[in-house]
Structure formats: structure tokens, C-alpha cells
N, C-alpha and C. Protein backbone atom coordinates (compact mmCIF):
# COMPACT_ATOMS: atom_id res chain seq x y z
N UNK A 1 0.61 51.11 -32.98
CA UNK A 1 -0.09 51.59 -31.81
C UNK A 1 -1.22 50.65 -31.42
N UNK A 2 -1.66 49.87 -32.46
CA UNK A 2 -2.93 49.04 -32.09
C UNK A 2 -2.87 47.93 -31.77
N UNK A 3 -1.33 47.61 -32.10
CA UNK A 3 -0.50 46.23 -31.99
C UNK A 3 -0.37 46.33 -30.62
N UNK A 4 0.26 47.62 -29.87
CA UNK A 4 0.59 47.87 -28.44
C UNK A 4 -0.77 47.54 -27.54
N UNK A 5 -1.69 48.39 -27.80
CA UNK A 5 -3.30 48.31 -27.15
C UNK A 5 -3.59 46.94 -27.03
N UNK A 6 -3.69 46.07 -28.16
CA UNK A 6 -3.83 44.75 -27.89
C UNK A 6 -3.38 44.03 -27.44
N UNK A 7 -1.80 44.40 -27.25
CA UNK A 7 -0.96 43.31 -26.65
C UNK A 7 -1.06 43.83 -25.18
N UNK A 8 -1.73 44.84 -24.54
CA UNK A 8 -1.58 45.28 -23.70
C UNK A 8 -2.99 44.52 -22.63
N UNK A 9 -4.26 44.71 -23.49
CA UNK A 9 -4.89 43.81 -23.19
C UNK A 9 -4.97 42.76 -22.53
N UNK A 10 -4.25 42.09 -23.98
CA UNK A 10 -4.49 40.03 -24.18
C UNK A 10 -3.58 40.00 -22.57
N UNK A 11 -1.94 40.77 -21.97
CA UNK A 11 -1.31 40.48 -20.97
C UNK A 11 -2.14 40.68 -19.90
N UNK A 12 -3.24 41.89 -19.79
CA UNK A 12 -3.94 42.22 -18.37
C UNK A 12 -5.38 40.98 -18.57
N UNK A 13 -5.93 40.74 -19.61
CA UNK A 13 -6.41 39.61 -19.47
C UNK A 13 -6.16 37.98 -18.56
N UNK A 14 -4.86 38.42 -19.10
CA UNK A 14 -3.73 36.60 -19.12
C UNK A 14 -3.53 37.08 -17.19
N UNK A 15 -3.35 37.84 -17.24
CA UNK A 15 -3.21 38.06 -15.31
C UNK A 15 -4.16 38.26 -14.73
N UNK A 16 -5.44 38.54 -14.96
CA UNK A 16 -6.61 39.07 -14.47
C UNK A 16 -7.02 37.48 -13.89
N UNK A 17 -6.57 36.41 -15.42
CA UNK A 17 -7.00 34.95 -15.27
C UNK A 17 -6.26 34.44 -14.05
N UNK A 18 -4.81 34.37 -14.39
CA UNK A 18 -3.83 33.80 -13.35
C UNK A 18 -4.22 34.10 -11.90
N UNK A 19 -4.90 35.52 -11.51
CA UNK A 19 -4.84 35.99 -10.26
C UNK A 19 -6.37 35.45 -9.90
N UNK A 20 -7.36 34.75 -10.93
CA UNK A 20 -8.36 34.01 -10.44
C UNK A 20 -8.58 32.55 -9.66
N UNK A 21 -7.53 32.38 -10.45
CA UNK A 21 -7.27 30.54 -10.54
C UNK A 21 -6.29 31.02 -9.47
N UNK A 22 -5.22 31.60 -9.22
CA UNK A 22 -4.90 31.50 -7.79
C UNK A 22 -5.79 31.97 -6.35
N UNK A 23 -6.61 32.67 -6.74
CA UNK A 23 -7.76 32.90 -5.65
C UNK A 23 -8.31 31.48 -5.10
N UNK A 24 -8.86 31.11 -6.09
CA UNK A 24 -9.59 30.10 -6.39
C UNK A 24 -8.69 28.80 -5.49
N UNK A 25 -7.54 28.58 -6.32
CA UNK A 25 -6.72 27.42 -5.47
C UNK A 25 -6.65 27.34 -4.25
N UNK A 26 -6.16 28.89 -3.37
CA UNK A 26 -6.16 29.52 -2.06
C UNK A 26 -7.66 29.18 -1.56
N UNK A 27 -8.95 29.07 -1.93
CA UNK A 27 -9.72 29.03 -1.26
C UNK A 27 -10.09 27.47 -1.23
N UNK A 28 -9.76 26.69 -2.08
CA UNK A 28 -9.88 25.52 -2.14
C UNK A 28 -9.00 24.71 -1.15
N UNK A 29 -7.82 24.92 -0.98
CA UNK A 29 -6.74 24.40 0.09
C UNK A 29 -7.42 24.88 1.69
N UNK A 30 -7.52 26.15 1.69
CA UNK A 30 -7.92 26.37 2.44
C UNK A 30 -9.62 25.01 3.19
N UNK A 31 -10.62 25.29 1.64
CA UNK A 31 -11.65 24.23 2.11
C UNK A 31 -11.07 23.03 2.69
N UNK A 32 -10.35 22.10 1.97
CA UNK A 32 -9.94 21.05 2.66
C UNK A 32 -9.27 20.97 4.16
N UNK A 33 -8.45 22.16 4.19
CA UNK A 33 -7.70 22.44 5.69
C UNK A 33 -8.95 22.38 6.55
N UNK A 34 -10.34 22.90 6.50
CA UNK A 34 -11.02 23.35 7.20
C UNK A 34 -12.08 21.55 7.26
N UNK A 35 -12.00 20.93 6.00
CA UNK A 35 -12.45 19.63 6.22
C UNK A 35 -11.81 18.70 6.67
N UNK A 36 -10.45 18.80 7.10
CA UNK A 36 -9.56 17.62 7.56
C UNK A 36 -9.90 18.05 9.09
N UNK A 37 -10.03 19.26 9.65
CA UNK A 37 -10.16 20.01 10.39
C UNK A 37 -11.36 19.25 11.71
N UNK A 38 -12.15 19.50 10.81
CA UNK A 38 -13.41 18.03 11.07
C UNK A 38 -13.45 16.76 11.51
N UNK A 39 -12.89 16.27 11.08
CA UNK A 39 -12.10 14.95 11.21
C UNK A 39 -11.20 14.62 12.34
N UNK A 40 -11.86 13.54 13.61
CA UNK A 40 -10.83 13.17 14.78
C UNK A 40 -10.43 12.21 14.14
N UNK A 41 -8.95 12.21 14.50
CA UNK A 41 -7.71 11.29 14.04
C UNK A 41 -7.83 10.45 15.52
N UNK A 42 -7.93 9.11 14.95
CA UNK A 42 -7.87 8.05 15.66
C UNK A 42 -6.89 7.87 16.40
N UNK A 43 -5.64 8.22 15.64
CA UNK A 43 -4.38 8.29 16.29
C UNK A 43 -3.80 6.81 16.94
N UNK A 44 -4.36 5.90 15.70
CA UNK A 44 -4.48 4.07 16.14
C UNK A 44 -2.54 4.06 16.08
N UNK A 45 -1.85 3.06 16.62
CA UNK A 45 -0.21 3.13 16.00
C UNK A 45 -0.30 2.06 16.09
N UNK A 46 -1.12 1.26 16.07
CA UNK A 46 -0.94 -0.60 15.76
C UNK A 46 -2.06 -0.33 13.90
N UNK A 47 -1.67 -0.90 13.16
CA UNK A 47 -2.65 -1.46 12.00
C UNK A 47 -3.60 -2.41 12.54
N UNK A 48 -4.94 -2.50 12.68
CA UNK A 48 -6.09 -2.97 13.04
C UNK A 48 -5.82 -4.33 12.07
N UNK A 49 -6.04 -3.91 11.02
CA UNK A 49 -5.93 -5.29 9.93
C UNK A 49 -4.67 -6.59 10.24
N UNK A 50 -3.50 -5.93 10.14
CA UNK A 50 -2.19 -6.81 10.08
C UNK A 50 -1.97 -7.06 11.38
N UNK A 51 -1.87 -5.55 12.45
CA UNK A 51 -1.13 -6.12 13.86
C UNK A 51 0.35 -5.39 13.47
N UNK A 52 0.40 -4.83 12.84
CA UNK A 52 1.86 -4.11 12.55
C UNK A 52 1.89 -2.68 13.17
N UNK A 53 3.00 -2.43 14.08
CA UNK A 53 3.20 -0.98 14.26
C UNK A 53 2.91 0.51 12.85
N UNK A 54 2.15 1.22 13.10
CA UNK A 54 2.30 2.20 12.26
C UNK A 54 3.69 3.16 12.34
N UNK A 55 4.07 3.01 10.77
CA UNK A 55 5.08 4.10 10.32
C UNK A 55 5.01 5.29 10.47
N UNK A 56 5.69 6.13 10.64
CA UNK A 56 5.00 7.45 10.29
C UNK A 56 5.31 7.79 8.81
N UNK A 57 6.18 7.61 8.48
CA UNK A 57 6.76 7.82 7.11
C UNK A 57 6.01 7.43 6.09
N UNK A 58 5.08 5.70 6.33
CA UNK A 58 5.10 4.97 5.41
C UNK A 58 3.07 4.77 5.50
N UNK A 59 3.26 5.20 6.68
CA UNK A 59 1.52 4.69 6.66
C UNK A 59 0.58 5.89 6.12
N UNK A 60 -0.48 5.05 5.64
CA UNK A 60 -1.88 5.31 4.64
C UNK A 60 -2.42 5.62 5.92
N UNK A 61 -4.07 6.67 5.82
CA UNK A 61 -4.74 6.74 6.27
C UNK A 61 -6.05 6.71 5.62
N UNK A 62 -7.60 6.15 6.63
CA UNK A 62 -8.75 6.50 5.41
C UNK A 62 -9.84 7.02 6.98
N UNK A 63 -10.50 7.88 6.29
CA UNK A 63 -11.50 8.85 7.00
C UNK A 63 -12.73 8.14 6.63
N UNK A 64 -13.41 7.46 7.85
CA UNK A 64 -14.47 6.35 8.31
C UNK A 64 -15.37 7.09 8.83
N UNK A 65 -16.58 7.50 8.79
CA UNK A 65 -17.27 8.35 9.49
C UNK A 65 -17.29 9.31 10.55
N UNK A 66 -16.25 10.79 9.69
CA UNK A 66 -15.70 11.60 10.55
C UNK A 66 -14.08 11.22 11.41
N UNK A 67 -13.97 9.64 10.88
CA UNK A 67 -12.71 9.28 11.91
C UNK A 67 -11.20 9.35 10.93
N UNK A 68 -10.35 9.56 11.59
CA UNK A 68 -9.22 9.04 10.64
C UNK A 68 -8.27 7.60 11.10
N UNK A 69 -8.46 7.47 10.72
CA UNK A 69 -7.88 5.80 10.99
C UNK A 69 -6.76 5.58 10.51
N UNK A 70 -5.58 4.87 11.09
CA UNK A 70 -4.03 4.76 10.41
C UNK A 70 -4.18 3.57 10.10
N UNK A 71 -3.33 3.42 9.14
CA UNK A 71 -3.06 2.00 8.34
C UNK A 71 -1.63 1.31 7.97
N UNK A 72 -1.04 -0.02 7.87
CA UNK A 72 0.16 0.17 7.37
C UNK A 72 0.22 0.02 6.21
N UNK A 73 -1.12 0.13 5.46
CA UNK A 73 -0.58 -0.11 3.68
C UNK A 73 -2.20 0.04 2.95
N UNK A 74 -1.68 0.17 1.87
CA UNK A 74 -3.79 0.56 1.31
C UNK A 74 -4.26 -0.86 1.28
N UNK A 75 -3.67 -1.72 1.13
CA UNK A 75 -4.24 -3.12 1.48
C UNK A 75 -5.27 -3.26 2.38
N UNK A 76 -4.57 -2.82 3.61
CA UNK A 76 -5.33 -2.85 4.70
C UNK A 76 -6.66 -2.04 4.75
N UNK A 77 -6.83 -0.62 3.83
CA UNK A 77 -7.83 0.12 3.75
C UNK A 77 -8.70 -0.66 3.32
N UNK A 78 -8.44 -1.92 2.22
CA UNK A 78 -9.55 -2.50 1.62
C UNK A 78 -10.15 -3.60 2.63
N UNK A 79 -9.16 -4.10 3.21
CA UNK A 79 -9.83 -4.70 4.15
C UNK A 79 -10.71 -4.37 5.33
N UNK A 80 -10.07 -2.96 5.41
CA UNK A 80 -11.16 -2.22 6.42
C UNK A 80 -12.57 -1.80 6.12
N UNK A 81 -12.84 -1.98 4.77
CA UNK A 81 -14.23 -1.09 3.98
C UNK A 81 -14.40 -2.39 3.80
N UNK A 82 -14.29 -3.58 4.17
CA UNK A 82 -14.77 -4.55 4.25
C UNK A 82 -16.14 -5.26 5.56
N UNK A 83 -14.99 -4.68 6.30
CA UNK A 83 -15.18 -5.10 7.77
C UNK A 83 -15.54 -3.92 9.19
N UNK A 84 -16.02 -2.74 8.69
CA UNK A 84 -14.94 -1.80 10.07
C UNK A 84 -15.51 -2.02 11.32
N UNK A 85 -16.32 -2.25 11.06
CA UNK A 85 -17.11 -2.66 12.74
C UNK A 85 -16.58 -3.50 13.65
N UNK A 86 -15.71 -4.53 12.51
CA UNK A 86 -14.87 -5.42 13.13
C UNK A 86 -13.49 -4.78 13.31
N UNK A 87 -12.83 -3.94 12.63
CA UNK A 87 -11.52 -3.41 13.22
C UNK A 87 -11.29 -1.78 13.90
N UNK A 88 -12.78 -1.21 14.00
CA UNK A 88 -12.97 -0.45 15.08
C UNK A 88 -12.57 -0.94 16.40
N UNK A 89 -13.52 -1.92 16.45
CA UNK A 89 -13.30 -3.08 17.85
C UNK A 89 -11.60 -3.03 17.68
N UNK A 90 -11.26 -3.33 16.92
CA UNK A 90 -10.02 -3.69 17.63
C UNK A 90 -8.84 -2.92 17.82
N UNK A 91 -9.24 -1.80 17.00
CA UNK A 91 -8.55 -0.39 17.70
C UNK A 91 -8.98 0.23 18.78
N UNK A 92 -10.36 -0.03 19.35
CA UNK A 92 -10.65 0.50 20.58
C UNK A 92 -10.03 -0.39 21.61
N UNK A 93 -9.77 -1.75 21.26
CA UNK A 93 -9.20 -2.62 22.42
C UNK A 93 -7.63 -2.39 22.62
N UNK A 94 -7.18 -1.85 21.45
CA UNK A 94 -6.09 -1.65 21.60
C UNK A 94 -5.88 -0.29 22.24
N UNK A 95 -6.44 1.06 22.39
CA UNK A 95 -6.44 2.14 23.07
C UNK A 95 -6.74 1.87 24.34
N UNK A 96 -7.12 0.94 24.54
CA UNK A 96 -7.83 0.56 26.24
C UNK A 96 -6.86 -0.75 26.56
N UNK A 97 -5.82 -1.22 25.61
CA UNK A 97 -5.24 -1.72 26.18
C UNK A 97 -6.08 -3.17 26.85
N UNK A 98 -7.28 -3.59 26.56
CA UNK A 98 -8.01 -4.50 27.11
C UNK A 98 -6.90 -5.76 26.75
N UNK A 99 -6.13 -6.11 25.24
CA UNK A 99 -6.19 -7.18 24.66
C UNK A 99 -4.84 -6.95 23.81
N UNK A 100 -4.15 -7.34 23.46
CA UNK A 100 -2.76 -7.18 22.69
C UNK A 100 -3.24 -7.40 21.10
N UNK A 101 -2.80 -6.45 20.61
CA UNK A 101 -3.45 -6.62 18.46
C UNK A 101 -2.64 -7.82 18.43
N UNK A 102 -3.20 -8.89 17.65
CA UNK A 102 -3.01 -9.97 16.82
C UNK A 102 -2.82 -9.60 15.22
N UNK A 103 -2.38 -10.23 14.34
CA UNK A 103 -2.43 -10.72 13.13
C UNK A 103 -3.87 -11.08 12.85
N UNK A 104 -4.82 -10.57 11.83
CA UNK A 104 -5.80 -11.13 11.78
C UNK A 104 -6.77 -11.97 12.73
């Protein structure tokens, strides 16, 4: 009988946990939904760095002060946290169409 009580326990314990940590996950997904949320997508389809059409399949993105920026490869992310002032410019020239993206 005491074997039952306990085992009855340790199981409403073991679910009491499970149904925390899924609270918990749910509110966490949720946080990020609500921080991507935040975030204007640049919505660039040339790579600033290379000059290459963006994939949809295949391209990286990195979030630049509030921005989201497309990429065709994490390469290019490093080159962007290098430079962005310089390949802002050249995603804005390319949305305005001022100038055709180059290769570097």
C-alpha cells in the first residue's frame, strides 16, 4: 500500500515537472516569435557582400540593429560585421535601384 502511495506520487511529481518545462518552452517560443516580430526584414535578394542572388532555401540571415538582412552564406555575415555601413549602402542602392550590385 505504501509502495502504491509512493509510486503514485514520484508519477504526479514527474508530470507536475513535464507540464512546467512545457509551459515554460510555450512561453519561450512564443518570446522569440514576439522578438523576431520586432525586427524589419530588409527583404535584400541580392547578397550585399558577393553580388549573388539570394536563395530562399539556402540563404543565412543576421539581425543588424533591429534589421534583418539576407545573406548568401555565413561568410558573408562575417564580412558584414566587418563593414555594415558599407553594405547597408549597398543594399539601399540596390532597393532604389540607383546602381547594379557588383562583386565586391
Amino acid at each position: 500500500m505504501l509502495k502504491n502511495i509512493l509510486s503514485l506520487i514520484i508519477c504526479g511529481v514527474f508530470f507536475v515537472t513535464i507540464g512546467i518545462f512545457m509551459v515554460q518552452a510555450e512561453n519561450d517560443a512564443k518570446a522569440s516569435v514576439s522578438l523576431a516580430a520586432d525586427y524589419q526584414n530588409v527583404n535584400n535578394k541580392i547578397c550585399p557582400v558577393m553580388g549573388n542572388p539570394i536563395v530562399e532555401d539556402t540563404k543565412v540571415t543576421y539581425e543588424y540593429e533591429g534589421k534583418i538582412y539576407n545573406f548568401c552564406c555565413e561568410g558573408c555575415i562575417e564580412e558584414f560585421k566587418a563593414n555594415p555601413v558599407k553594405y547597408i549602402k549597398i543594399i539601399e542602392e540596390e532597393k532604389n535601384n540607383s546602381r547594379p550590385i557588383t562583386n565586391k
